[in-house]
C-alpha atoms as a PDB file:
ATOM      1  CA  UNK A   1     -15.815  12.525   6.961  1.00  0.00           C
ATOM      2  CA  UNK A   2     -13.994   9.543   8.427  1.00  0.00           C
ATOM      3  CA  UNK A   3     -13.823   9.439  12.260  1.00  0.00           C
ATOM      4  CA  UNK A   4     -11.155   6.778  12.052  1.00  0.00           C
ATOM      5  CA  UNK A   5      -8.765   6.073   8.959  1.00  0.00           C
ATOM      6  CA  UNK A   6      -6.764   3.044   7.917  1.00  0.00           C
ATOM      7  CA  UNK A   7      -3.021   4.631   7.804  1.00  0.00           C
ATOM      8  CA  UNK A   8      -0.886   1.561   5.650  1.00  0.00           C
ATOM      9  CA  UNK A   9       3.194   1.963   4.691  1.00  0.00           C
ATOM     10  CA  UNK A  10       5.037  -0.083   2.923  1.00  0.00           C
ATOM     11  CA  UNK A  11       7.840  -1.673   4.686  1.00  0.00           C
ATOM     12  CA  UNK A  12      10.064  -4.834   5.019  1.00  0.00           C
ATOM     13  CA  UNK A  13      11.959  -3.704   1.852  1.00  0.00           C
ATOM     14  CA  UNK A  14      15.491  -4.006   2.890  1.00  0.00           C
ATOM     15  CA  UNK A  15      17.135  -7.422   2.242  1.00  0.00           C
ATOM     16  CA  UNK A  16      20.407  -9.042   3.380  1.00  0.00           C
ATOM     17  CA  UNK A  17      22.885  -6.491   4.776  1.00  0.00           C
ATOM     18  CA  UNK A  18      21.021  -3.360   3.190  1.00  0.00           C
ATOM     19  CA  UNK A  19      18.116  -1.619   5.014  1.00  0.00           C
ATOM     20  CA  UNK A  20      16.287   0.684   3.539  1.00  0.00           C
ATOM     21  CA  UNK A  21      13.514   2.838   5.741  1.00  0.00           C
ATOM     22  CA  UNK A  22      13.208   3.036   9.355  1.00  0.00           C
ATOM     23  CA  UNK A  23      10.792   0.037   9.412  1.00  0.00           C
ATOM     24  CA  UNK A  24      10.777  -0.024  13.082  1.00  0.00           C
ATOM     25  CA  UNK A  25       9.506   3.914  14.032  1.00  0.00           C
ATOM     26  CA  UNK A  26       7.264   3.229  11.033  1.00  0.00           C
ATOM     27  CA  UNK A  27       5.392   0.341  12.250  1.00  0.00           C
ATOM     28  CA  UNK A  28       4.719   2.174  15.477  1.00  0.00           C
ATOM     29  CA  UNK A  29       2.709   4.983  13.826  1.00  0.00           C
ATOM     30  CA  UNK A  30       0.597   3.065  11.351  1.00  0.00           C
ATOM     31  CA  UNK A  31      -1.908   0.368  11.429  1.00  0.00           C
ATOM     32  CA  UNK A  32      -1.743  -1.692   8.279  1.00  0.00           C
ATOM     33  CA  UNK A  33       1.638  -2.911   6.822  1.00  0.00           C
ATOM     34  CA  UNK A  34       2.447  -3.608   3.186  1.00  0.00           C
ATOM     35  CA  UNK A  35       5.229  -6.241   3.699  1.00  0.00           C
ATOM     36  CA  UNK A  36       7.708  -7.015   0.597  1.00  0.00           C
ATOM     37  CA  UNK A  37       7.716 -10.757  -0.303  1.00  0.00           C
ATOM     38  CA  UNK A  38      11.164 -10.615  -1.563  1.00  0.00           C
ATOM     39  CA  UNK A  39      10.914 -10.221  -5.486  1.00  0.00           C
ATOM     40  CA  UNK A  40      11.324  -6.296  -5.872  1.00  0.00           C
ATOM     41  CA  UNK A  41      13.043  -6.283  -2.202  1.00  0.00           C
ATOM     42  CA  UNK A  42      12.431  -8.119   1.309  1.00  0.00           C
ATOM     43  CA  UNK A  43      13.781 -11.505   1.808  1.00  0.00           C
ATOM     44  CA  UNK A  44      12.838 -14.496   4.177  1.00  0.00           C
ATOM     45  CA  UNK A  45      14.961 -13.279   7.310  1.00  0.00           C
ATOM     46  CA  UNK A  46      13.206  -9.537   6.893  1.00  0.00           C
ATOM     47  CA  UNK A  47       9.765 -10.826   5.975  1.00  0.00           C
ATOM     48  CA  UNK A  48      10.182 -12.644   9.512  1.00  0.00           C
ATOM     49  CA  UNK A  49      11.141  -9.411  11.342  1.00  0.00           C
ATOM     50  CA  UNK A  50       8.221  -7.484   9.925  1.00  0.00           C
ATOM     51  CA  UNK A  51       5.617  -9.748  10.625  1.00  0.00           C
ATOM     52  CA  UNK A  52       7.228 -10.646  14.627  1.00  0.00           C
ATOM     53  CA  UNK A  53       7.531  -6.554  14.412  1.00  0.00           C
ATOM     54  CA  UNK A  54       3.750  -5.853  13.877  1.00  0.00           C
ATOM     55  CA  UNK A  55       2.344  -8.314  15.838  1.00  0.00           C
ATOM     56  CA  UNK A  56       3.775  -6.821  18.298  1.00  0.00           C
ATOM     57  CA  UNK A  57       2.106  -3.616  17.568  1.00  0.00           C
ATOM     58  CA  UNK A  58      -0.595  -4.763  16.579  1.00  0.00           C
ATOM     59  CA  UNK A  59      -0.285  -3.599  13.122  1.00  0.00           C
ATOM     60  CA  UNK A  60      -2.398  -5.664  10.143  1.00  0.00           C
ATOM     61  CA  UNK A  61      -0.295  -7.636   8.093  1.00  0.00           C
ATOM     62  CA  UNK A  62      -0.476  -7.446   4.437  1.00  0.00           C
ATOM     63  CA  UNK A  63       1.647  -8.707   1.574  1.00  0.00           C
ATOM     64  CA  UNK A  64       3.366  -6.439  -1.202  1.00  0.00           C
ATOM     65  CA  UNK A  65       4.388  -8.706  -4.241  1.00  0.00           C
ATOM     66  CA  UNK A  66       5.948  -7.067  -6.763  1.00  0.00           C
ATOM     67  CA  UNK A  67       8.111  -7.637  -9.813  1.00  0.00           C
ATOM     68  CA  UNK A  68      11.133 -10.039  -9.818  1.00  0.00           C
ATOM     69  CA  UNK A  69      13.341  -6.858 -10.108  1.00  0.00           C
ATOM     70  CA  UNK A  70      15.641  -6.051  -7.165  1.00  0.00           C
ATOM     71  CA  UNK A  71      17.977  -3.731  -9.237  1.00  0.00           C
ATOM     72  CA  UNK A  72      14.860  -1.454 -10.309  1.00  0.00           C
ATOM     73  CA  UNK A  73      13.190  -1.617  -7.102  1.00  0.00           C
ATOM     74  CA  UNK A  74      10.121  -2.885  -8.555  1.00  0.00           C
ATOM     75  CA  UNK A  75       9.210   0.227 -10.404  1.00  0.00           C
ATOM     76  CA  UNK A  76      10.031  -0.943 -13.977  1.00  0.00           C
ATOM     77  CA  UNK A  77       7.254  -2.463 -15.771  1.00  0.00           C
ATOM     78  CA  UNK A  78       7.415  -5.679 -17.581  1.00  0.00           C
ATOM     79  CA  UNK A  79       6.113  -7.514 -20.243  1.00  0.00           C
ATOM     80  CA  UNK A  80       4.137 -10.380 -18.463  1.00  0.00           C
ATOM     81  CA  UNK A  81       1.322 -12.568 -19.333  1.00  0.00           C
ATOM     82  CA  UNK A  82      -2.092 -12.488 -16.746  1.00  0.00           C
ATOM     83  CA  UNK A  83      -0.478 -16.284 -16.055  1.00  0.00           C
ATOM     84  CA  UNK A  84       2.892 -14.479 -14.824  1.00  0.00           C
ATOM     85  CA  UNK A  85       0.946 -11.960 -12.712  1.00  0.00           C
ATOM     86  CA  UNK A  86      -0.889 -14.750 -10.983  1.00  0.00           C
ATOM     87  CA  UNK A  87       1.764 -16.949 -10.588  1.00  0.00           C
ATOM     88  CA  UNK A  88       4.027 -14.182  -9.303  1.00  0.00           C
ATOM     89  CA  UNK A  89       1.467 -12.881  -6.950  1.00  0.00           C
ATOM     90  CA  UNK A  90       0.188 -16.442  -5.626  1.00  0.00           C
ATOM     91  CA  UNK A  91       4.106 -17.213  -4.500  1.00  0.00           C
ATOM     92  CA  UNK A  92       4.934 -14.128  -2.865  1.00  0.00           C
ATOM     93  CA  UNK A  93       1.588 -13.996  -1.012  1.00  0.00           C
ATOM     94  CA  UNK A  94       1.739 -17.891   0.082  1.00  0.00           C
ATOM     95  CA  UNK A  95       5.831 -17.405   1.328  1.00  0.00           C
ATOM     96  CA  UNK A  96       4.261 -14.216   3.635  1.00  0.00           C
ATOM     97  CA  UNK A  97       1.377 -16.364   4.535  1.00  0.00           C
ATOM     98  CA  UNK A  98       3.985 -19.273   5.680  1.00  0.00           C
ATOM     99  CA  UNK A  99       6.128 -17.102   7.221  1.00  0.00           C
ATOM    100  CA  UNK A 100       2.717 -15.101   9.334  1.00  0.00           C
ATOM    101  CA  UNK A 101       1.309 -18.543  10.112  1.00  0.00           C
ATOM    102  CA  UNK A 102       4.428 -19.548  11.597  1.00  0.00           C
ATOM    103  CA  UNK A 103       4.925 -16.765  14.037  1.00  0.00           C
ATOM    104  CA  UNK A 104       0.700 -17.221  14.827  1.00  0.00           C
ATOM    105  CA  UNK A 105      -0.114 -14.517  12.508  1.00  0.00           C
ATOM    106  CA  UNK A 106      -1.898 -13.755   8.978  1.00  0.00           C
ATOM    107  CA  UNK A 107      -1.887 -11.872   6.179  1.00  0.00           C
ATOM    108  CA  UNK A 108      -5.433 -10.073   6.123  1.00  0.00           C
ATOM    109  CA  UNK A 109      -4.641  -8.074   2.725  1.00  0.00           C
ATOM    110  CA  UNK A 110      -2.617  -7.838  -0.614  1.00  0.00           C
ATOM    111  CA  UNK A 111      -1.401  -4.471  -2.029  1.00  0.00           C
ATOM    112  CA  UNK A 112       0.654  -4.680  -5.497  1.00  0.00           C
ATOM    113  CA  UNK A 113       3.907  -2.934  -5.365  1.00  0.00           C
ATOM    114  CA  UNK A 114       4.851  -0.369  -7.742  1.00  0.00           C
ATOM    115  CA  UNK A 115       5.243  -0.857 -11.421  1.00  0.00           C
ATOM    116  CA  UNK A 116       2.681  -4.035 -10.893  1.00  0.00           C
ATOM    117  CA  UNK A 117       0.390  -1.834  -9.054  1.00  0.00           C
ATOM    118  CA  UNK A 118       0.310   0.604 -12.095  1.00  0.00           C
ATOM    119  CA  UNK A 119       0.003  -2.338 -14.337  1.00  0.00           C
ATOM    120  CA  UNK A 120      -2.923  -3.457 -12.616  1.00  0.00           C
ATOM    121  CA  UNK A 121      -4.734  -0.080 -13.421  1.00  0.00           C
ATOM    122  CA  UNK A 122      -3.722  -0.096 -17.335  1.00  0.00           C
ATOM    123  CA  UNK A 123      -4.384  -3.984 -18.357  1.00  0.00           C
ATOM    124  CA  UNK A 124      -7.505  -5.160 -16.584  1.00  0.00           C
ATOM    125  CA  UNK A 125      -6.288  -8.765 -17.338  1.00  0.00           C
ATOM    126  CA  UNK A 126      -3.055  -7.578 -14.567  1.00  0.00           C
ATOM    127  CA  UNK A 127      -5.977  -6.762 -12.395  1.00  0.00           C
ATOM    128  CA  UNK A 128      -8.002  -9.877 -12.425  1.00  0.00           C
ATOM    129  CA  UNK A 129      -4.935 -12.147 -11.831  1.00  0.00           C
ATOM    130  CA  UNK A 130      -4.120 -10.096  -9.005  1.00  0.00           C
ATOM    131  CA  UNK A 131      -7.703 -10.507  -7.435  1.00  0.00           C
ATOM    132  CA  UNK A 132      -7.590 -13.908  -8.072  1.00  0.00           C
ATOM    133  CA  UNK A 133      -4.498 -14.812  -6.530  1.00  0.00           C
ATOM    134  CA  UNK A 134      -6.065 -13.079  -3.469  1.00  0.00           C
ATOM    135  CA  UNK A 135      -8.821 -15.355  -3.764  1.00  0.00           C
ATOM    136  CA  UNK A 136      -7.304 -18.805  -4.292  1.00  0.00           C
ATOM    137  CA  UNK A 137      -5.482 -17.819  -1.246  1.00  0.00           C
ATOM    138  CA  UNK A 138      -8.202 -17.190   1.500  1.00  0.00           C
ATOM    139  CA  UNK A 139      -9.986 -14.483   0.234  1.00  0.00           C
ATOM    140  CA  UNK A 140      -7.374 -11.426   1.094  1.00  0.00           C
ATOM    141  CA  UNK A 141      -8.943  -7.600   1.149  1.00  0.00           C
ATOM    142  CA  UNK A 142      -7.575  -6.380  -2.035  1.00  0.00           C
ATOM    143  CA  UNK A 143      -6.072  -2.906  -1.769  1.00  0.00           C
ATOM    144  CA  UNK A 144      -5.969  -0.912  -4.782  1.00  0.00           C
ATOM    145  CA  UNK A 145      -6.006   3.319  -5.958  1.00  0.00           C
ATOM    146  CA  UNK A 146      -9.299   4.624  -5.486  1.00  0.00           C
ATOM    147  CA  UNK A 147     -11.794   4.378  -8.451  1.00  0.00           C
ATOM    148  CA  UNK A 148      -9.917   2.107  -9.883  1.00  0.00           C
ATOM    149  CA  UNK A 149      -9.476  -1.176 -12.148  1.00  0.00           C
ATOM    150  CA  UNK A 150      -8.159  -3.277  -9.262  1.00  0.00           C
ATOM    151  CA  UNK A 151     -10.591  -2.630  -6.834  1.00  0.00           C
ATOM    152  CA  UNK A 152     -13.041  -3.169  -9.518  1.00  0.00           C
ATOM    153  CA  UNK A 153     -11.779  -6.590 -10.189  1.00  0.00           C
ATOM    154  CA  UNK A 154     -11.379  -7.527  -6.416  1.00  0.00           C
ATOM    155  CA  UNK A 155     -15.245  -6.434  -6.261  1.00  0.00           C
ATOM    156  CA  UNK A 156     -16.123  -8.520  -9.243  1.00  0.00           C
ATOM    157  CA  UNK A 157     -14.514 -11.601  -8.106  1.00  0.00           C
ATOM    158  CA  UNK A 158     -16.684 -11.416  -4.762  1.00  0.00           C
ATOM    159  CA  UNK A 159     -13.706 -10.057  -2.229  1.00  0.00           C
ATOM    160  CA  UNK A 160     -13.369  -7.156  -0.061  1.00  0.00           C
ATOM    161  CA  UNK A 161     -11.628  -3.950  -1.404  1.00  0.00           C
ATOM    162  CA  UNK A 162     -10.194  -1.044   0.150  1.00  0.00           C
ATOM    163  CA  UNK A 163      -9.696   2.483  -2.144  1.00  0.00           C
ATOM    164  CA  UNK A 164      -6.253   3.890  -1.419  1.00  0.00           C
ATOM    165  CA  UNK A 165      -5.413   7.294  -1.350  1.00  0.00           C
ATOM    166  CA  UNK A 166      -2.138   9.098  -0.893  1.00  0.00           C
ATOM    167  CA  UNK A 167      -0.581  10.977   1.770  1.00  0.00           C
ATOM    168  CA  UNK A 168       3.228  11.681   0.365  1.00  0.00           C
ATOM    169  CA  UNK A 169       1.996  11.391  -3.861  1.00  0.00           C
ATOM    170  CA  UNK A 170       0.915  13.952  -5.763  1.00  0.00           C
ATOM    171  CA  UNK A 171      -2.280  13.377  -8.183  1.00  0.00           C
ATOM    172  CA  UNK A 172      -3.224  13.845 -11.789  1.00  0.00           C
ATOM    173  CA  UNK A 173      -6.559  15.489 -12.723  1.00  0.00           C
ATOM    174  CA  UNK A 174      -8.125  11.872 -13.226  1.00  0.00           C
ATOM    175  CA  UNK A 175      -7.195  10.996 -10.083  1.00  0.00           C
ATOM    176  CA  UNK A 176      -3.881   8.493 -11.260  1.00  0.00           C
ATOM    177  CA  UNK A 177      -0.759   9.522  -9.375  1.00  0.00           C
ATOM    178  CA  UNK A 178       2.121  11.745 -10.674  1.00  0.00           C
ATOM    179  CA  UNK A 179       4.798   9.963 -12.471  1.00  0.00           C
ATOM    180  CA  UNK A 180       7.740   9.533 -10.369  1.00  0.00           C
ATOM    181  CA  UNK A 181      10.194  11.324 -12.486  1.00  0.00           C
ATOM    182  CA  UNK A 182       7.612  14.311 -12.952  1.00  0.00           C
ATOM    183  CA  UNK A 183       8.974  17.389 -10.328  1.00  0.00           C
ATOM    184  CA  UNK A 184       6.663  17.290  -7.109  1.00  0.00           C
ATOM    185  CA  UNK A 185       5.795  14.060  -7.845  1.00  0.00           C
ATOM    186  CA  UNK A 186       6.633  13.101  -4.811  1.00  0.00           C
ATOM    187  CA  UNK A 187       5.747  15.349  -1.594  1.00  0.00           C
ATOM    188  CA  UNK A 188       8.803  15.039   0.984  1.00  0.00           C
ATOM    189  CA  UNK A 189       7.539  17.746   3.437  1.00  0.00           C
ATOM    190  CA  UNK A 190       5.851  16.451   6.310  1.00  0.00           C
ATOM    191  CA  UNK A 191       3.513  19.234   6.688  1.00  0.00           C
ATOM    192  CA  UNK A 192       2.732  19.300   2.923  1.00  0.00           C
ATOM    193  CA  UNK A 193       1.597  15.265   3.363  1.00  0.00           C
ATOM    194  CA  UNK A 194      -0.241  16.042   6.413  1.00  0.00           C
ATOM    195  CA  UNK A 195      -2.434  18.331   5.090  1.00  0.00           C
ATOM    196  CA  UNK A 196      -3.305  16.325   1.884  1.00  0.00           C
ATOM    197  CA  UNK A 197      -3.942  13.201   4.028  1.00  0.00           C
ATOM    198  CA  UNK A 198      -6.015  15.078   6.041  1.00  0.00           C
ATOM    199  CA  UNK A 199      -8.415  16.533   3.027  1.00  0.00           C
ATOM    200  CA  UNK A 200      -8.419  13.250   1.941  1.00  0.00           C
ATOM    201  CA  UNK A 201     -10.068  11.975   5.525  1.00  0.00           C
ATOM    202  CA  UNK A 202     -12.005  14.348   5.922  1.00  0.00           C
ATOM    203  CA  UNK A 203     -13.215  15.530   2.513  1.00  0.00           C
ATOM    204  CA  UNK A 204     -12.546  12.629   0.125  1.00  0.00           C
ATOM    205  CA  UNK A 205     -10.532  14.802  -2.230  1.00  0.00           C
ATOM    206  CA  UNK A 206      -6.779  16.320  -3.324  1.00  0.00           C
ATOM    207  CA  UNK A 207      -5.872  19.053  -5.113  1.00  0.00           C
ATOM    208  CA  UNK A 208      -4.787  17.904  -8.457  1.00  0.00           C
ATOM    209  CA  UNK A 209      -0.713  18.873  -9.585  1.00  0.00           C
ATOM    210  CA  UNK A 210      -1.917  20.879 -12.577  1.00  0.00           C
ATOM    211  CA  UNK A 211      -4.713  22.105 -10.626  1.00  0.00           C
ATOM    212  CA  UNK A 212      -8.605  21.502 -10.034  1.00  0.00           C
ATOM    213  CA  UNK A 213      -9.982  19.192  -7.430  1.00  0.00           C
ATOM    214  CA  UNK A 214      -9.556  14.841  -7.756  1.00  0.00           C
ATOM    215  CA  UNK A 215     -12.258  13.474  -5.709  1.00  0.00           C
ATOM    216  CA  UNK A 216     -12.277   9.408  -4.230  1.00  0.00           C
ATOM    217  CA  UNK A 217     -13.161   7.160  -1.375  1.00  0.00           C
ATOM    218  CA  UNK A 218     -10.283   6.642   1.271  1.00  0.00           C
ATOM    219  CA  UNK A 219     -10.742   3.670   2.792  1.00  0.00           C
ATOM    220  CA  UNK A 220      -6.984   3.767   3.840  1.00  0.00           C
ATOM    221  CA  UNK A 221      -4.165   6.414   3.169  1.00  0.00           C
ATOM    222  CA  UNK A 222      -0.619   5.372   2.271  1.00  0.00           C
ATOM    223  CA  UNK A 223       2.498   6.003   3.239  1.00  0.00           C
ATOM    224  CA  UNK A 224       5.538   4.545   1.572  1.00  0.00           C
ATOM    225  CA  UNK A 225       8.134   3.432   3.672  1.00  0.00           C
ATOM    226  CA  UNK A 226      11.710   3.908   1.354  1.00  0.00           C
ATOM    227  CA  UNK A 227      11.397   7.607   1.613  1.00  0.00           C
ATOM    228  CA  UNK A 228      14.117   9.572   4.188  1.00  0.00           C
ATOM    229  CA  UNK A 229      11.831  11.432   5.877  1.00  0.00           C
ATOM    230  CA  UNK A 230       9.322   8.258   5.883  1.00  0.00           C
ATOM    231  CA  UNK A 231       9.141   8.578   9.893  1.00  0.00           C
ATOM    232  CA  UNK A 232       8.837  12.222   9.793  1.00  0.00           C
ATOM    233  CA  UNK A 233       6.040  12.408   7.728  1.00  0.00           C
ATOM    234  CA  UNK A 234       4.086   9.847   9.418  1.00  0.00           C
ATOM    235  CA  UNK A 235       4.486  11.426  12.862  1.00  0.00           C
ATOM    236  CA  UNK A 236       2.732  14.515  11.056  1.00  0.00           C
ATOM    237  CA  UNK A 237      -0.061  12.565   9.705  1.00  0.00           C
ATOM    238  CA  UNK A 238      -0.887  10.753  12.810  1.00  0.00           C
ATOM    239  CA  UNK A 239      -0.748  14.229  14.707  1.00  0.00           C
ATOM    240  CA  UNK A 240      -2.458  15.977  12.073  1.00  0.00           C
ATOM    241  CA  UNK A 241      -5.476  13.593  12.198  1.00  0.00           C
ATOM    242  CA  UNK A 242      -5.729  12.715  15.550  1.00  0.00           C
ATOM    243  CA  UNK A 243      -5.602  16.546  16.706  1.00  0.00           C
ATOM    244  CA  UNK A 244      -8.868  16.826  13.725  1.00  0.00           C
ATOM    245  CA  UNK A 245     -10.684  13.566  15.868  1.00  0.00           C
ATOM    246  CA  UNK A 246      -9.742  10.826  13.202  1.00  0.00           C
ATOM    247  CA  UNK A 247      -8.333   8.205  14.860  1.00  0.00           C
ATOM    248  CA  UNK A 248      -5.465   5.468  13.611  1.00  0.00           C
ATOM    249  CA  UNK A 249      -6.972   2.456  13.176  1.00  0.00           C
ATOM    250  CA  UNK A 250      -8.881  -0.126  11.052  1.00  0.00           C
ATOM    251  CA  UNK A 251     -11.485   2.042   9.642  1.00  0.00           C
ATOM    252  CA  UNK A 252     -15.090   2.426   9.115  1.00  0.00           C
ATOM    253  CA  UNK A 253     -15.716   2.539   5.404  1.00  0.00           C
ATOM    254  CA  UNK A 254     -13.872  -0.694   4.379  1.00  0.00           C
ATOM    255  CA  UNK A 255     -15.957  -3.339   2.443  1.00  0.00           C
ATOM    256  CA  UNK A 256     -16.660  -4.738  -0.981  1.00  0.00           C
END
């Protein structure tokens, strides 16, 4: 059992006029952000307001590159070489990095966003760009799904990796996440997420859609930030844990 827990969203995905998530109740309940580098959403003026916003709270700062794919959110996949990937990912992590430096902050971690993140799981060569972009660019933690090819790859290129789990996604038998459009994919009651994020602190494991038991390291549990109820639900989490002992903070398992 953890006795403290790395709780990460992903925020700083509104751009221009259009907001989307309550990024500001958000980053006052977690301590590791995910912040959009403006290719599936975020843009310069955001990125800014995320990073001045957690170092205020003392939240981590992490980047969340994704796909050049505003209109899909990110969550479409592509058909991109390992050279794309790295390219991709080395721009949107050095514009956060610029951005941190310049308000006397860094980015301590890279987390893929959404169709790239599933990518990364299904085409090892996805994976190792990803790592290395993180490495030619200080030698960024690499988060990545528990057990899985990313973390693997961050491991194998010599950098630290932390195994996500999933407070507000439901999970397949071998331990890959629900498909989006599959009902329940998504869990939108707070009291539903609370309890799986607290199994997964305390126990390692989550009760599988289709049934049986999908166990993992948690190094960190995620919470993503365009959800309605993203707030809510981490409100419950936090509560949940802390009432159980595990506190909010940077964790004690992390490492390569």
């Amino acid at each position: 059992m953890n006795d403290e827990i790395d709780l990460n969203c992903d925020t700083g995905e509104g751009y221009g006029a259009y907001r989307i998530g309550d990024d500001d109740a958000l980053l006052r309940r977690v301590s590791s952000a995910n912040i959009a580098c403006g290719f599936h959403a975020g843009d310069a003026t955001v990125m800014r307001r995320t990073v001045r916003s957690c170092l205020a709270l003392g939240v981590r700062i992490g980047a969340h590159p994704g796909l050049p794919d505003l209109q899909g959110f990110g969550r479409r996949a592509m058909a991109l070489s390992a050279d794309d990937v790295y390219d991709m990912t080395l721009y949107q992590i050095g514009a956060l990095q610029a951005i941190a430096g310049a308000e006397g902050g860094r980015v301590e971690h890279v987390k893929p966003h959404g169709a790239l993140y599933h990518m990364a799981e299904s085409d090892d060569r996805v994976a190792e760009a990803i790592a290395r972009a993180a490495a030619r660019t200080g030698g960024l933690t690499v988060v990545g799904i528990a057990g899985g090819r990313l973390v693997a790859a961050a491991r194998a290129s010599g950098l630290s990796a932390w195994e996500e789990a999933f407070a507000d996604r439901a999970y397949r038998k071998d331990g890959g996440l629900m498909p989006r459009s599959a009902a329940g994919a998504v869990l939108v009651d707070p009291a539903a997420a609370a309890r799986q994020a607290l199994r997964l602190a305390k126990t390692g494991e989550a009760e599988a859609a289709c049934g049986g038991i999908v166990r993992m390291r948690v190094d960190t549990i995620c919470i993503h930030g365009d959800g309605p109820r993203a707030a809510e639900l981490a409100d419950a989490i936090r509560l949940t844990l802390e009432h159980e002992g595990i506190r909010i903070g940077r964790g004690t398992t992390h490492g390569t």
